[in-house]
C-alpha atoms as a PDB file:
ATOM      1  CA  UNK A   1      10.156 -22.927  -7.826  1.00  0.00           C
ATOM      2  CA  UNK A   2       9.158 -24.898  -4.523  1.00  0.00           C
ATOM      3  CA  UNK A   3       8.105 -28.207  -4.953  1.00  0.00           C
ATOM      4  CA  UNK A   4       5.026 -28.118  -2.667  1.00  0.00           C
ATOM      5  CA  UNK A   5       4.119 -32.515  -3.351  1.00  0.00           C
ATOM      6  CA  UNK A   6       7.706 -33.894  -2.269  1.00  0.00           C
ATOM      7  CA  UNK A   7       7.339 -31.723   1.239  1.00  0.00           C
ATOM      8  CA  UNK A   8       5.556 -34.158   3.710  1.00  0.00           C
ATOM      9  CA  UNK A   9       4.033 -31.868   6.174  1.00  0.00           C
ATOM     10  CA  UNK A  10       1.271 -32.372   8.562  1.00  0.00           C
ATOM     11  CA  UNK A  11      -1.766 -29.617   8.424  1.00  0.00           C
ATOM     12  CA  UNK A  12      -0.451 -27.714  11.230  1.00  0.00           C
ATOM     13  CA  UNK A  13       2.928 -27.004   9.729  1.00  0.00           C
ATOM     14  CA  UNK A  14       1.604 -26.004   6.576  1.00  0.00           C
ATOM     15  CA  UNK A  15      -0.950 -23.600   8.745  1.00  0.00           C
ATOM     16  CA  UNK A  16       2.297 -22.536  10.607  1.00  0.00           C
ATOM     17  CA  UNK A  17       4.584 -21.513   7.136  1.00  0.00           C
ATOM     18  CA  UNK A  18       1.307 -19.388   5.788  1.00  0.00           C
ATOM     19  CA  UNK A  19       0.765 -17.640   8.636  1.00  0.00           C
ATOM     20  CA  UNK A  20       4.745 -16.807   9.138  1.00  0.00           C
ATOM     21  CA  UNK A  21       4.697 -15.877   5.370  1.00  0.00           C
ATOM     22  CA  UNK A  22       1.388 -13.876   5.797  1.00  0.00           C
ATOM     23  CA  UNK A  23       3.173 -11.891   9.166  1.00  0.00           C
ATOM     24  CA  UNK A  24       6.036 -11.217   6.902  1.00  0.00           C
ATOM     25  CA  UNK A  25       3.828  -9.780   4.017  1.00  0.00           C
ATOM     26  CA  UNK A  26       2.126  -7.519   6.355  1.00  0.00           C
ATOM     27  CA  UNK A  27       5.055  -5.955   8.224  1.00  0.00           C
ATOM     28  CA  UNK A  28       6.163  -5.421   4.182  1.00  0.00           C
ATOM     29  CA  UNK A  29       3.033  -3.584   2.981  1.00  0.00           C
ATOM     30  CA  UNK A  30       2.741  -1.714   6.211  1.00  0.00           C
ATOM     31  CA  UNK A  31       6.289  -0.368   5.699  1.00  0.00           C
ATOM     32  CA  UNK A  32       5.285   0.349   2.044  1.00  0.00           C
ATOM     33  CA  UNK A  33       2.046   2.325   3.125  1.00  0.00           C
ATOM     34  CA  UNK A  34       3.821   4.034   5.486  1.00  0.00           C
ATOM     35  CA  UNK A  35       6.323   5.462   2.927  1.00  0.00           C
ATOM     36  CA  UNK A  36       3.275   6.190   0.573  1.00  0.00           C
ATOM     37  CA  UNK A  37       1.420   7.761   3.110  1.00  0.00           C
ATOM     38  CA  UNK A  38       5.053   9.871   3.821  1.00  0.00           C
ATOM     39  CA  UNK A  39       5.116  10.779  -0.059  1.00  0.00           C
ATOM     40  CA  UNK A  40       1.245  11.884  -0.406  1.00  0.00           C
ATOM     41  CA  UNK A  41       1.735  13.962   2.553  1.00  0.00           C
ATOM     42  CA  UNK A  42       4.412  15.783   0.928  1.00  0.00           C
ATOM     43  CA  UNK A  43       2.868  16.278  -2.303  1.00  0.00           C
ATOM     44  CA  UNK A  44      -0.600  17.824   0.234  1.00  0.00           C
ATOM     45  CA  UNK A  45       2.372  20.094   1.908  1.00  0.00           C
ATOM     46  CA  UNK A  46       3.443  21.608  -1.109  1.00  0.00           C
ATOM     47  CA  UNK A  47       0.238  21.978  -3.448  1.00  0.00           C
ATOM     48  CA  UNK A  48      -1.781  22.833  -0.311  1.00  0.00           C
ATOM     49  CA  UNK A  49      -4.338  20.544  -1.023  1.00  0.00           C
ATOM     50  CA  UNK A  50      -5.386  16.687  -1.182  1.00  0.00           C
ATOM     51  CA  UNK A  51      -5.451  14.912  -4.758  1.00  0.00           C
ATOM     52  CA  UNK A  52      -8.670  14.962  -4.805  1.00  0.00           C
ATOM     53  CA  UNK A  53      -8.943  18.775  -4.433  1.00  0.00           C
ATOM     54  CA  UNK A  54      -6.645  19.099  -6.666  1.00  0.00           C
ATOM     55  CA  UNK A  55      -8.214  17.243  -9.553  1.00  0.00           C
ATOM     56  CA  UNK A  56     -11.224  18.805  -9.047  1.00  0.00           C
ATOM     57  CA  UNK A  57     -10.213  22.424  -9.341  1.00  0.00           C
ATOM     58  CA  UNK A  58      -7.216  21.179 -11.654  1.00  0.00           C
ATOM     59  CA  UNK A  59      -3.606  22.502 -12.495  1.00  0.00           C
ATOM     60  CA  UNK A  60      -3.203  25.955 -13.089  1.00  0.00           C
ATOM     61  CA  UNK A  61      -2.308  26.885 -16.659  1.00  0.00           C
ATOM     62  CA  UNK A  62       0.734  28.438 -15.485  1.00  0.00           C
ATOM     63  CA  UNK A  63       1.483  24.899 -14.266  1.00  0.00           C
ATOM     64  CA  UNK A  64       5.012  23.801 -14.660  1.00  0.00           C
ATOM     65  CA  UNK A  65       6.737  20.828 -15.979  1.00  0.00           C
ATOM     66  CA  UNK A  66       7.483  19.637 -12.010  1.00  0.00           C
ATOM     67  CA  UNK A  67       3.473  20.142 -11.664  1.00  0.00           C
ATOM     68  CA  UNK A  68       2.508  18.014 -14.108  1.00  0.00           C
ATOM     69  CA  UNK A  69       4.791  15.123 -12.943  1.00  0.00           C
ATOM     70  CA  UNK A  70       4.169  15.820  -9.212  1.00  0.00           C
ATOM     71  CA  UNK A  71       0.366  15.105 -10.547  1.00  0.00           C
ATOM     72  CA  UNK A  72       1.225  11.661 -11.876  1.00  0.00           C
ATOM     73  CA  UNK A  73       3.499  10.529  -8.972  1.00  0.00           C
ATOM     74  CA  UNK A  74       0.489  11.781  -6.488  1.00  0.00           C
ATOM     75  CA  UNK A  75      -1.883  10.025  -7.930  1.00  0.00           C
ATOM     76  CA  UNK A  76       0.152   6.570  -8.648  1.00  0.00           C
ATOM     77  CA  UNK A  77       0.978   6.888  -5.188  1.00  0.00           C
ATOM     78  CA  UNK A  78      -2.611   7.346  -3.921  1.00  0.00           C
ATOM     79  CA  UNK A  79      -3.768   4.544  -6.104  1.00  0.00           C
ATOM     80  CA  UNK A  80      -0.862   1.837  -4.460  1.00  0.00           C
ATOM     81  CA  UNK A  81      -1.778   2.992  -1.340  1.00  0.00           C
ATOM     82  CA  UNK A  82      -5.483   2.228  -2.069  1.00  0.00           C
ATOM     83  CA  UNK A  83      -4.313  -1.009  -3.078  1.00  0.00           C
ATOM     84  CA  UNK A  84      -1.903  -1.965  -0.279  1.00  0.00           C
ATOM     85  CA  UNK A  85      -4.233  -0.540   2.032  1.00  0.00           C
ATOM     86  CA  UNK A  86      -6.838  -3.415   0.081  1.00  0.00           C
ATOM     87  CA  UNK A  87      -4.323  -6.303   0.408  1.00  0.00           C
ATOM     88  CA  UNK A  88      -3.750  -5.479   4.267  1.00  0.00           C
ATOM     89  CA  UNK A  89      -6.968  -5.622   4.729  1.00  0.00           C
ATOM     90  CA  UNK A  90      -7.289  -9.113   3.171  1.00  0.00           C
ATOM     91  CA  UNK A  91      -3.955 -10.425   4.960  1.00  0.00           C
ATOM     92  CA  UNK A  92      -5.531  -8.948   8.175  1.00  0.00           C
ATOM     93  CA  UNK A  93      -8.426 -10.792   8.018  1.00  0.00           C
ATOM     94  CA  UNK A  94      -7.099 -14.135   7.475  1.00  0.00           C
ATOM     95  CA  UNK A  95      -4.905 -13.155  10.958  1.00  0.00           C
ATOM     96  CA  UNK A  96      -7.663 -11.876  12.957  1.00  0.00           C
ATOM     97  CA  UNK A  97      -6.266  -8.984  13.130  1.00  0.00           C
ATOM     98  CA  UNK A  98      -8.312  -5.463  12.870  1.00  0.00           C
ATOM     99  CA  UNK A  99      -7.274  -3.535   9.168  1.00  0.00           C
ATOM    100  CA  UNK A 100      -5.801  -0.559  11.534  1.00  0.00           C
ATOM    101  CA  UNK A 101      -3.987  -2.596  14.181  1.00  0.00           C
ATOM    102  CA  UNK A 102      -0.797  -3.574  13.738  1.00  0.00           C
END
């Protein structure tokens, strides 16, 4: 754990390590959406459909074992990428930066 009182750092350093450590977070969680947008685009290839079309007309009862974990995997991954599309946002904001641009 860092010992944040024994550092004796002016404002603007301080302002400097967040915003290094906020740049670093979002070139992380854009990698990660990027690979969860990979993965849900897969899952839409092979079903044919988005999530949300799928829940709504549901598995087929001839649905196989693969199916029904495909199912889970899509929808955890749809749900992280709800949320690290969220936290980019947030980061984003304290950057200036737009939630699309980069």
């Amino acid at each position: 754990m860092v010992d944040y009182g024994a550092a004796t750092l002016d404002s603007r350093e301080w302002e400097q390590i967040v915003r290094l450590g906020v740049e670093q977070r979002v070139i992380e969680l854009e990698s990660e959406l990027a690979q969860l947008e990979r993965d849900v685009a897969t899952f839409e290839r092979v079903y044919g459909m988005s999530l949300q079309q799928l829940q709504h007309f549901g598995l087929p009862n001839e649905a196989d074992q693969q199916a029904h974990e495909d199912y889970v995997a899509w929808a955890a991954c749809e749900d992280r990428r709800a949320e690290v599309q969220g936290r980019l946002s947030a980061l984003k904001a304290m950057t200036g930066k737009a939630a699309g641009a980069s």
